[in-house]
Protein backbone atom coordinates (compact mmCIF):
# COMPACT_ATOMS: atom_id res chain seq x y z
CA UNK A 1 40.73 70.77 -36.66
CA UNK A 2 43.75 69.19 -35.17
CA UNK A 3 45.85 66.33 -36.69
CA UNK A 4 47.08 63.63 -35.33
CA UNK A 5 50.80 63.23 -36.17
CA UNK A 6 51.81 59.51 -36.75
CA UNK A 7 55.14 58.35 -34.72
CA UNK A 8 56.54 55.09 -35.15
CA UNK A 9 57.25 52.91 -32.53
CA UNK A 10 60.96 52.84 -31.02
CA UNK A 11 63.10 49.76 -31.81
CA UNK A 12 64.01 47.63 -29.45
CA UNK A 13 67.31 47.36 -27.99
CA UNK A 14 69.75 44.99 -29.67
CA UNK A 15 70.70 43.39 -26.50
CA UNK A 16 67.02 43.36 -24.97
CA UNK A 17 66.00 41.40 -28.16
CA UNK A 18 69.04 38.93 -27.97
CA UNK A 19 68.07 38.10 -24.45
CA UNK A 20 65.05 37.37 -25.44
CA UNK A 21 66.05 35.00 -28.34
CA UNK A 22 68.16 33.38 -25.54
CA UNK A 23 65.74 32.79 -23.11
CA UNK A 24 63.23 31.35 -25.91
CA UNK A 25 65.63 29.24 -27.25
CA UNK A 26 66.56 27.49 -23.82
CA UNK A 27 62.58 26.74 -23.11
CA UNK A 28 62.36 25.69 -26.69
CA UNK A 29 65.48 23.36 -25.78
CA UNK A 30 64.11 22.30 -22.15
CA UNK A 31 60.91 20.98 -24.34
CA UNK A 32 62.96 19.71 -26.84
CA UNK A 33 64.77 17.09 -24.48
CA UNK A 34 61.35 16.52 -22.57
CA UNK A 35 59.37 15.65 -25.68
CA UNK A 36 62.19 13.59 -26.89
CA UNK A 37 62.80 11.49 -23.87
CA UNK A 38 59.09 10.32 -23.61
CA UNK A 39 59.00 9.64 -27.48
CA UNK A 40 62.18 7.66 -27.82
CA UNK A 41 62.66 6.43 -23.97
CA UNK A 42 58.87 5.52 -22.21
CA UNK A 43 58.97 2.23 -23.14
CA UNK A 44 62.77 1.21 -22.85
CA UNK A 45 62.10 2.93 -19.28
CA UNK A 46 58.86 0.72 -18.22
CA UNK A 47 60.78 -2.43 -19.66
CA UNK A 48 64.07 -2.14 -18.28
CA UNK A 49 62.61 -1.06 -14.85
CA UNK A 50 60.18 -3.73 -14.45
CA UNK A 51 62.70 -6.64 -15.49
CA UNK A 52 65.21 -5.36 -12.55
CA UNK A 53 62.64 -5.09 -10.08
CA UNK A 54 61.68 -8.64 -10.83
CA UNK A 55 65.51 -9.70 -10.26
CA UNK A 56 65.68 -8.17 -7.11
CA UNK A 57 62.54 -9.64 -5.86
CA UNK A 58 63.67 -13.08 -6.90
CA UNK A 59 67.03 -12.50 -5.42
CA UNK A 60 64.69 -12.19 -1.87
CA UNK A 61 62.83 -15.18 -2.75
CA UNK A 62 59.47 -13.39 -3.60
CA UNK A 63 58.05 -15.60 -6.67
CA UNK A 64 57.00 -12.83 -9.35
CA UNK A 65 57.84 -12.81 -12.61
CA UNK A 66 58.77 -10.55 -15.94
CA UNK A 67 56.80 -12.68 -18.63
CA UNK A 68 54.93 -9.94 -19.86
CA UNK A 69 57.12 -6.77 -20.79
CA UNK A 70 56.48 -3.64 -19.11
CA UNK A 71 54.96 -5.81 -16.45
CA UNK A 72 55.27 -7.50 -12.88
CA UNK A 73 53.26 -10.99 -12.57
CA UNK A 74 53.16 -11.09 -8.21
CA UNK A 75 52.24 -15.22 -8.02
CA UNK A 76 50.39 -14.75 -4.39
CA UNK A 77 50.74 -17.59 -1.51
CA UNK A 78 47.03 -17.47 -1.92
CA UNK A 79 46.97 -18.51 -5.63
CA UNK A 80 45.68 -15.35 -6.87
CA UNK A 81 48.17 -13.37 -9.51
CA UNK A 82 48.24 -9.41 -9.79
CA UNK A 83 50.27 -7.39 -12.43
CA UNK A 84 51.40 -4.33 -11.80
CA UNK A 85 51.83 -2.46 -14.65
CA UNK A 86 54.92 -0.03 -15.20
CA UNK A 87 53.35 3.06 -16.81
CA UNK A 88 55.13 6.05 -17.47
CA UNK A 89 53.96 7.87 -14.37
CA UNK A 90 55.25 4.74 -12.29
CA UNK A 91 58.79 4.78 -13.73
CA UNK A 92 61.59 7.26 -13.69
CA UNK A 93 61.70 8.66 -16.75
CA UNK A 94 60.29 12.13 -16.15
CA UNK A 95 62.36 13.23 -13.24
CA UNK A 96 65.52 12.04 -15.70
CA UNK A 97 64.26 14.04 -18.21
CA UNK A 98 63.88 16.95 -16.15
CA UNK A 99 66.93 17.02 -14.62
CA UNK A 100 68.53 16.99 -17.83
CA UNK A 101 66.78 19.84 -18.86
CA UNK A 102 67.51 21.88 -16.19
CA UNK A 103 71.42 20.68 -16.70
CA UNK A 104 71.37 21.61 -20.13
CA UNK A 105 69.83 24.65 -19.45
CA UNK A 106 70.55 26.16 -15.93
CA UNK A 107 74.07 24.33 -15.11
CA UNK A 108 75.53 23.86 -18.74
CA UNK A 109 78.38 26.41 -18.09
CA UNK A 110 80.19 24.67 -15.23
CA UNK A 111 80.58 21.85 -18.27
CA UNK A 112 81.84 18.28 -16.68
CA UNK A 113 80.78 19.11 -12.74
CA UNK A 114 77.34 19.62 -14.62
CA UNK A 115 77.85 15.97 -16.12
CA UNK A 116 78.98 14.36 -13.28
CA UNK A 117 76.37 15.93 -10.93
CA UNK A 118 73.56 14.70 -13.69
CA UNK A 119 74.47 11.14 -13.39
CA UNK A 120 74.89 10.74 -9.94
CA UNK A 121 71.32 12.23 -9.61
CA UNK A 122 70.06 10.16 -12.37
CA UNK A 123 71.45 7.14 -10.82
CA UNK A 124 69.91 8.11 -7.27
CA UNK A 125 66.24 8.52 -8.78
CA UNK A 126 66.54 5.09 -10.58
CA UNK A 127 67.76 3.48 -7.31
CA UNK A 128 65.12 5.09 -5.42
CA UNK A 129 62.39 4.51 -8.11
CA UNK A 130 63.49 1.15 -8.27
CA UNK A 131 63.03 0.93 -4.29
CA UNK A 132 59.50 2.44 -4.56
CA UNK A 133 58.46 -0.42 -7.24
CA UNK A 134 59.60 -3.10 -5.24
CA UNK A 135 57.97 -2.04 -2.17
CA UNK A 136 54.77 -1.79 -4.14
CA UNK A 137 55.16 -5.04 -5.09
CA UNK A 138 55.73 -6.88 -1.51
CA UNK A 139 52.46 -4.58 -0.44
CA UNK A 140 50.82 -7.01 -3.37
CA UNK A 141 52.16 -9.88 -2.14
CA UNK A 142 51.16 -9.62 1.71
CA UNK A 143 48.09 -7.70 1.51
CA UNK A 144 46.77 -8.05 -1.77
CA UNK A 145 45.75 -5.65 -4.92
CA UNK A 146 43.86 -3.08 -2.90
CA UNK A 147 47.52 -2.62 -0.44
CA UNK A 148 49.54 -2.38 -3.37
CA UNK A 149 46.98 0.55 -5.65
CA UNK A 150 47.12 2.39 -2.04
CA UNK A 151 50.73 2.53 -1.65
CA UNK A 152 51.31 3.20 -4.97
CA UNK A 153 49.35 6.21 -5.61
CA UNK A 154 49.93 7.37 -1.86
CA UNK A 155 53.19 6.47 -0.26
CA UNK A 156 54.91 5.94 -3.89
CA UNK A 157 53.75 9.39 -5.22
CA UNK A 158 55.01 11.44 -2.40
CA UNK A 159 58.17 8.74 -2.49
CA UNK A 160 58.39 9.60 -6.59
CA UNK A 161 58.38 13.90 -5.40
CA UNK A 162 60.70 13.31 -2.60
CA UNK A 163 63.55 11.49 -4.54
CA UNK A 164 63.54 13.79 -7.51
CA UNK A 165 63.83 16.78 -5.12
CA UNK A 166 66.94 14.82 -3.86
CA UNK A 167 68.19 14.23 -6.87
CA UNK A 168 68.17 17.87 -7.85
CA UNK A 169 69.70 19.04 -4.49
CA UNK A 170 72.76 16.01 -5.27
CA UNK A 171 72.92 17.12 -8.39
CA UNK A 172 73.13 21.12 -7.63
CA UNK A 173 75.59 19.71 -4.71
CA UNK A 174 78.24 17.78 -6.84
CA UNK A 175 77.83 20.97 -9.77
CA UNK A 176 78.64 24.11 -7.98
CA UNK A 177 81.85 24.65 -6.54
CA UNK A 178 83.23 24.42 -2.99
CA UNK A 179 82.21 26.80 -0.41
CA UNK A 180 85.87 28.09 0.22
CA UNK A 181 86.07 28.75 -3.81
CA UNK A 182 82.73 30.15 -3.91
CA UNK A 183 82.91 34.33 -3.87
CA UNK A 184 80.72 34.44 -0.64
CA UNK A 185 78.90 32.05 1.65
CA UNK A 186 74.96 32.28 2.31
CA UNK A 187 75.10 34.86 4.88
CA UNK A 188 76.62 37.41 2.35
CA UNK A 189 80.60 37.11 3.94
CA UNK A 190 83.46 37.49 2.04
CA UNK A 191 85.34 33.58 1.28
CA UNK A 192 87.84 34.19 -1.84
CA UNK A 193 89.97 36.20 0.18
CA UNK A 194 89.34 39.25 -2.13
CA UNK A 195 91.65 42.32 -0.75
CA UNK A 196 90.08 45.15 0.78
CA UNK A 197 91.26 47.56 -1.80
CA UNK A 198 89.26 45.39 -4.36
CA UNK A 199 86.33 45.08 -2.01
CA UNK A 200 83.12 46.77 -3.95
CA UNK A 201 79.16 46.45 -3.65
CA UNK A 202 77.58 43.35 -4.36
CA UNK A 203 80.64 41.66 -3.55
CA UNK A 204 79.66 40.49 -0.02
CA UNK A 205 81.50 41.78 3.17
CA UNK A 206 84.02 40.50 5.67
CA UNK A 207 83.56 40.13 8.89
CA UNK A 208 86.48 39.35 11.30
CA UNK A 209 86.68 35.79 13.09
CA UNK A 210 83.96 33.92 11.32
CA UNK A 211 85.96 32.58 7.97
CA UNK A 212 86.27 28.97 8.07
CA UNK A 213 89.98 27.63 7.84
CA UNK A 214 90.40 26.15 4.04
CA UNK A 215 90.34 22.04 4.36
CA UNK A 216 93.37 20.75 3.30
CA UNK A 217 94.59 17.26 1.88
CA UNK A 218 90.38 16.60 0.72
CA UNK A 219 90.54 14.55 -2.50
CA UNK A 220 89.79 16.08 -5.46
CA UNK A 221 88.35 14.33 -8.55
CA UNK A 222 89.79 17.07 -10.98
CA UNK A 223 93.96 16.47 -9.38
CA UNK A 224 93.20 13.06 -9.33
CA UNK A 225 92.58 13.59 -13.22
CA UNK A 226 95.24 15.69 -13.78
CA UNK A 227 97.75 13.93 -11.96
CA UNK A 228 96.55 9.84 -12.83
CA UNK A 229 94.72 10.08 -15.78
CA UNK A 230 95.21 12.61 -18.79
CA UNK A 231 98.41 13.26 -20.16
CA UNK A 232 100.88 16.29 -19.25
CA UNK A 233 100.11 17.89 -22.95
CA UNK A 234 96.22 17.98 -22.11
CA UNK A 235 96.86 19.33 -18.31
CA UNK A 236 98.67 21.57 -19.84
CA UNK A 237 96.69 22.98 -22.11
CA UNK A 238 93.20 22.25 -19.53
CA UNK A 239 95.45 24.19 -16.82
CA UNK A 240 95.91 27.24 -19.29
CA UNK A 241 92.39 27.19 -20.15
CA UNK A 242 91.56 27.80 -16.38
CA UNK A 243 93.67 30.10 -16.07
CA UNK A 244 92.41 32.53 -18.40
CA UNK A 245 89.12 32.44 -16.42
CA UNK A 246 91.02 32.75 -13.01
CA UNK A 247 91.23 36.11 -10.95
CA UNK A 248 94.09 35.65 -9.25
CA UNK A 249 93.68 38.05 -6.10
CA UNK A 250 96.92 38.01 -4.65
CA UNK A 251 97.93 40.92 -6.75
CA UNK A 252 95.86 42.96 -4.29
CA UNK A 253 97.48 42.23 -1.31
CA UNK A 254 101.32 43.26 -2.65
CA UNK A 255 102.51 46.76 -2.39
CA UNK A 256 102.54 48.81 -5.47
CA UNK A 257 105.48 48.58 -6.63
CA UNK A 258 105.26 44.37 -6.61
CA UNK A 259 102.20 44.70 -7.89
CA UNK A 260 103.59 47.03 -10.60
CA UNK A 261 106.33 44.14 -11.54
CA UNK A 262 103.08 40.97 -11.44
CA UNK A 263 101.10 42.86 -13.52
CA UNK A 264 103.97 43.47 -16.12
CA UNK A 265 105.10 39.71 -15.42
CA UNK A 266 101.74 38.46 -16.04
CA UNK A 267 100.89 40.41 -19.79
CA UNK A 268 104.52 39.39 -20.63
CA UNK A 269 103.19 35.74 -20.72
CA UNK A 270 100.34 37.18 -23.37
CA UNK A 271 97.02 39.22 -22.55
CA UNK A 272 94.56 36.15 -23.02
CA UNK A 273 97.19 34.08 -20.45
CA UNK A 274 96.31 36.09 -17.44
CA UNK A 275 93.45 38.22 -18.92
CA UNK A 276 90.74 37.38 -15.87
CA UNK A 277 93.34 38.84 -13.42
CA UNK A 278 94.79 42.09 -16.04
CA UNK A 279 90.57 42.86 -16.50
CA UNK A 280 90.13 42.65 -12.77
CA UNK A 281 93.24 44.49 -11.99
CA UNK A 282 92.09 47.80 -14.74
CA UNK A 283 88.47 47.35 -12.78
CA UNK A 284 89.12 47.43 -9.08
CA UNK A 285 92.36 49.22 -8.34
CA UNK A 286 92.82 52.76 -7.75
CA UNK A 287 96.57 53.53 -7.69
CA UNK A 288 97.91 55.49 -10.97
CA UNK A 289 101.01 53.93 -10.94
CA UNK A 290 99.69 50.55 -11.58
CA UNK A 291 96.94 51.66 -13.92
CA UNK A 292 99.49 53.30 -15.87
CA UNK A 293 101.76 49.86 -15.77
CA UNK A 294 98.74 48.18 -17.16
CA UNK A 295 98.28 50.49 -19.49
CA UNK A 296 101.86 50.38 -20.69
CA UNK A 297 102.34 47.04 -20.73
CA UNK A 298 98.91 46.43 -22.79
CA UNK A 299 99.93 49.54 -25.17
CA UNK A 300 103.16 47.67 -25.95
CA UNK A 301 101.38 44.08 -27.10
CA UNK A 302 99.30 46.06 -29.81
CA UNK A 303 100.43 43.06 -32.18
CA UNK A 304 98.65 40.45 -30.47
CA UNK A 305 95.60 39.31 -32.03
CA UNK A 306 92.10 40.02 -30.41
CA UNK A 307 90.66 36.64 -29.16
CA UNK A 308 87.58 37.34 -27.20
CA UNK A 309 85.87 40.30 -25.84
CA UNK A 310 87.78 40.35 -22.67
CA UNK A 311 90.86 41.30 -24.72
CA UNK A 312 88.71 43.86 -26.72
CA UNK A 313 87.96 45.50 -23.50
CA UNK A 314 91.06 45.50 -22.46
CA UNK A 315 92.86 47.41 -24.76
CA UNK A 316 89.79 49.79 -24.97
CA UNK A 317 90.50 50.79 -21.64
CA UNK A 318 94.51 51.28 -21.92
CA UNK A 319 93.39 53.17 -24.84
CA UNK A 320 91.23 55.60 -22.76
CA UNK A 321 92.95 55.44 -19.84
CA UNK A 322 96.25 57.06 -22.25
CA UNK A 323 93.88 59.57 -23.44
CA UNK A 324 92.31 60.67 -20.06
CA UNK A 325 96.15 61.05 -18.92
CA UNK A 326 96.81 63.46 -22.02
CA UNK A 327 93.80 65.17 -21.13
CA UNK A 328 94.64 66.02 -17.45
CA UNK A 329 98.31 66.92 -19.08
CA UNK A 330 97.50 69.57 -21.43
CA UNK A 331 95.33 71.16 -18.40
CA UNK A 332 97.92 70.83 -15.60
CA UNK A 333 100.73 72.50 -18.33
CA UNK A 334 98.66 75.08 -19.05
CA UNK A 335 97.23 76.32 -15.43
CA UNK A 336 99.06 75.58 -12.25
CA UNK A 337 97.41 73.00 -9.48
CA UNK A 338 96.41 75.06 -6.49
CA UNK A 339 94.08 73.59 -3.78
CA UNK A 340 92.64 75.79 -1.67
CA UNK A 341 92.84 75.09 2.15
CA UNK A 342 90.25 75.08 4.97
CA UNK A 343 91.86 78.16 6.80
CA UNK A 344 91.86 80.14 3.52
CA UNK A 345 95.89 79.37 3.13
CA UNK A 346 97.10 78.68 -0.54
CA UNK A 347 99.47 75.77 -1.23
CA UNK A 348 101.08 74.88 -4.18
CA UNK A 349 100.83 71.43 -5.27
CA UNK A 350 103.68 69.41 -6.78
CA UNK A 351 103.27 68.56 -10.46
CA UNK A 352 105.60 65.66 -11.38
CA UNK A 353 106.41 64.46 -15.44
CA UNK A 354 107.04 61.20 -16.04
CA UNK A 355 107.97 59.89 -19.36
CA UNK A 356 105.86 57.33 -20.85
CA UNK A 357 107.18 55.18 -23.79
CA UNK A 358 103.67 55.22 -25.91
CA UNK A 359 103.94 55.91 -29.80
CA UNK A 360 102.50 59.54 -28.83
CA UNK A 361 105.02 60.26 -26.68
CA UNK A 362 103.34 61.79 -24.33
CA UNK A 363 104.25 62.33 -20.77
CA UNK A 364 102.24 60.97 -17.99
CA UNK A 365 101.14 63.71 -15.42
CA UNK A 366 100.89 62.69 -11.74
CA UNK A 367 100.00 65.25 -8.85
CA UNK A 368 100.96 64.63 -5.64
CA UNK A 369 97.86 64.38 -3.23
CA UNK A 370 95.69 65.16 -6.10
CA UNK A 371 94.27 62.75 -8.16
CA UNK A 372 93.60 63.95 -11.65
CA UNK A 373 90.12 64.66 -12.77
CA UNK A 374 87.87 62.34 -15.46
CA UNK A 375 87.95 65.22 -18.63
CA UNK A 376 84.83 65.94 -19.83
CA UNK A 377 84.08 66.88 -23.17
CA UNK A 378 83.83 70.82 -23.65
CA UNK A 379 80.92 71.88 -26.59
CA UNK A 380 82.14 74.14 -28.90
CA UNK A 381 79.77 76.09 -31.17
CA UNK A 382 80.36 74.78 -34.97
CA UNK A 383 82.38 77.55 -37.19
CA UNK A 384 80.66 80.02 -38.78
CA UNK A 385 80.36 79.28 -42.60
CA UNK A 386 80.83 82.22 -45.25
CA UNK A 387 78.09 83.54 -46.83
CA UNK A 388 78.23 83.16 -50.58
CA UNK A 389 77.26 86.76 -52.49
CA UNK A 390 76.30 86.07 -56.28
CA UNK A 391 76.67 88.84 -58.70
CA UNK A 392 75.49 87.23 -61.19
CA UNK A 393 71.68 85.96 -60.87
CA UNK A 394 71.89 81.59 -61.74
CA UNK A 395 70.33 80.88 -65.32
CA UNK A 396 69.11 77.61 -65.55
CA UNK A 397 69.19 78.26 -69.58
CA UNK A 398 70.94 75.81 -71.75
CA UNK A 399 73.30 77.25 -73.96
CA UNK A 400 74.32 76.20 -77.86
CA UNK A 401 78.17 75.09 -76.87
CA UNK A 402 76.93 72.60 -74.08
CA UNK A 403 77.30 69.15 -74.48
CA UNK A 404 73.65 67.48 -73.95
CA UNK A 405 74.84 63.98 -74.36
């Protein structure tokens, strides 16, 4: 008879679950503001909406009135009067709430664009809603109830879908950034003016004589801000927040050795000043000299405290980076570097020392031609462990002298 053998089930992954929790938490939010906005907002929505479509009619001459809340009164030439009634599905509410849900959910991260671009759209579907009610209303007044019930639920419902979807697109428009600021355009090409040497997959491509000359002198709401409005303490401090964020990718268009003296310059000023541009520096470039700048230049700021998880990885990486360089030491001392040439010639390679001021004191090792190898770890079989030989056989027996208590 075989037996089943009970396994239990693997936990998830930490960051798997988290995700998870993230992504219900933002639905549970998008609801949140949905359900809120009808519950505390329907009514001040029919009300308010009505009562300015009634102004503007008036101001046209067209004799309705607002007597009833919530309502139009249309006073016909005719003598008959229709209401039109401003119900929830007739007023604006639900395309405001939904664009704030998507804002709070989708765009919160690019902060005050995300604001801005959420009232301008709000404001375009209440102008446009607005438009749609009053046109319903002169369809009343002309032609009577049946015109205005078939351009309401006909022409006004494809009106209602057509000016939230241009809503969204104004709002997505003011939100995201330029297209010379964004990393790539639509067709995949390169428009930050990354370096080559930085270039990697997923990062777009360039392609020669089709980048768009930068616009210059356009007016900017944010300078205007900076330079009109707030105060030089809160630029300041705005401008330094930025620049944490900023990858500044200049540094990968100067030689090495400039680009040795930025990236000294810039963790001078403090890791989390520049730390954007230090974490894309330790990512994409692949000269040793600089690395080993970097490296330096983070080893020797140990003091400073660690703010976020940029900095963290940051000085994780000088760390490894010194001990991948001891590493490849201890091997180069102990065997010379020979590479072995297509025509079956042997030539020596040159094996430079360069002192590095680390705590360690270790020197850094740099081959010429020959970039050192990643070490991998070697296993070593655990130590054998002597075998104990008793004499004397163990007696569990308690004797008369021992202490029972």
């Amino acid at each position: 008879m075989s037996r089943a053998v009970v396994t239990g089930t693997r936990p998830p992954h930490r960051g798997t679950t988290l995700r998870l929790l993230t992504i219900v938490t933002e639905l549970g939010l998008a609801v949140g503001i949905c359900l809120a906005g009808y519950y505390l907002a329907a009514g001040w929505f029919s009300r308010t909406e009505a009562a300015a479509t009634v102004t503007v009619l008036r101001w046209f001459g067209v004799d309705v009135s607002s007597a009833i809340p919530g309502s139009i009164l249309i006073f016909r030439p005719e003598g008959d009067v229709l209401e039109g009634v401003v119900t929830l599905s007739c007023s604006s509410l639900l395309s405001v709430v939904g664009l704030t849900a998507l804002t709070a959910v989708v765009l919160r991260g690019r902060r005050l664009h995300a604001v801005a671009g959420l009232l301008a759209a709000v404001v375009a579907v209440v102008v446009a809603n607005g438009i749609r009610l009053a046109l319903s209303a002169l369809a009343g007044y002309a032609w009577g109830g049946p015109a205005m019930t078939l351009f309401h639920d006909w022409v006004g419902t494809l009106w209602a879908l057509v000016s939230t979807l241009a809503g969204f697109l104004l709002m997505v428009y003011l939100t995201l950034p330029a297209a010379e600021r964004a990393e790539q355009d639509v067709a995949g090409r390169h428009t930050a003016r990354r370096p080559e040497s930085w270039a990697r997959p997923g990062l777009g491509y360039r392609a020669e004589g089709v980048a768009k000359p930068v616009r210059r002198g356009r007016f900017s709401p944010t300078s205007f801000l900076h330079r009109r409005v707030l105060p030089r303490w809160a630029s300041r401090r705005l401008a330094a927040h930025r620049e944490q964020g900023r990858i500044d990718y200049r540094i990968g268009h100067q030689p090495v050795d400039e680009r040795i003296a930025t990236v000294r310059r810039l963790a001078d000023d403090g890791l989390r000043a520049h730390i954007a541009s230090l974490v894309a520096v330790a990512t994409y470039d692949d000269d040793d000299r600089v690395l080993d700048a970097l490296a330096e230049a983070v080893a020797a700021r140990q003091w400073e405290p660690v703010v976020n998880e940029q900095v963290a990885s940051l000085r994780l990486w000088a760390r490894g980076w010194f001990l991948a360089r001891r590493h490849t030491a201890a091997q180069l001392v102990e065997a010379p570097v020979v590479e072995a040439a297509a025509d079956s010639t042997d030539t020596e390679t040159t094996v430079t020392f360069d002192p590095v001021d680390d705590d360690a004191g270790t020197p850094s090792v740099r081959a010429q031609g020959v970039r050192p190898p990643v070490p991998r770890p070697v296993p070593r079989a655990p130590a054998p462990r002597p075998r104990v030989v008793r004499t004397v056989p163990h007696s569990f027996a308690r004797t008369d002298l021992e202490d029972v208590r």
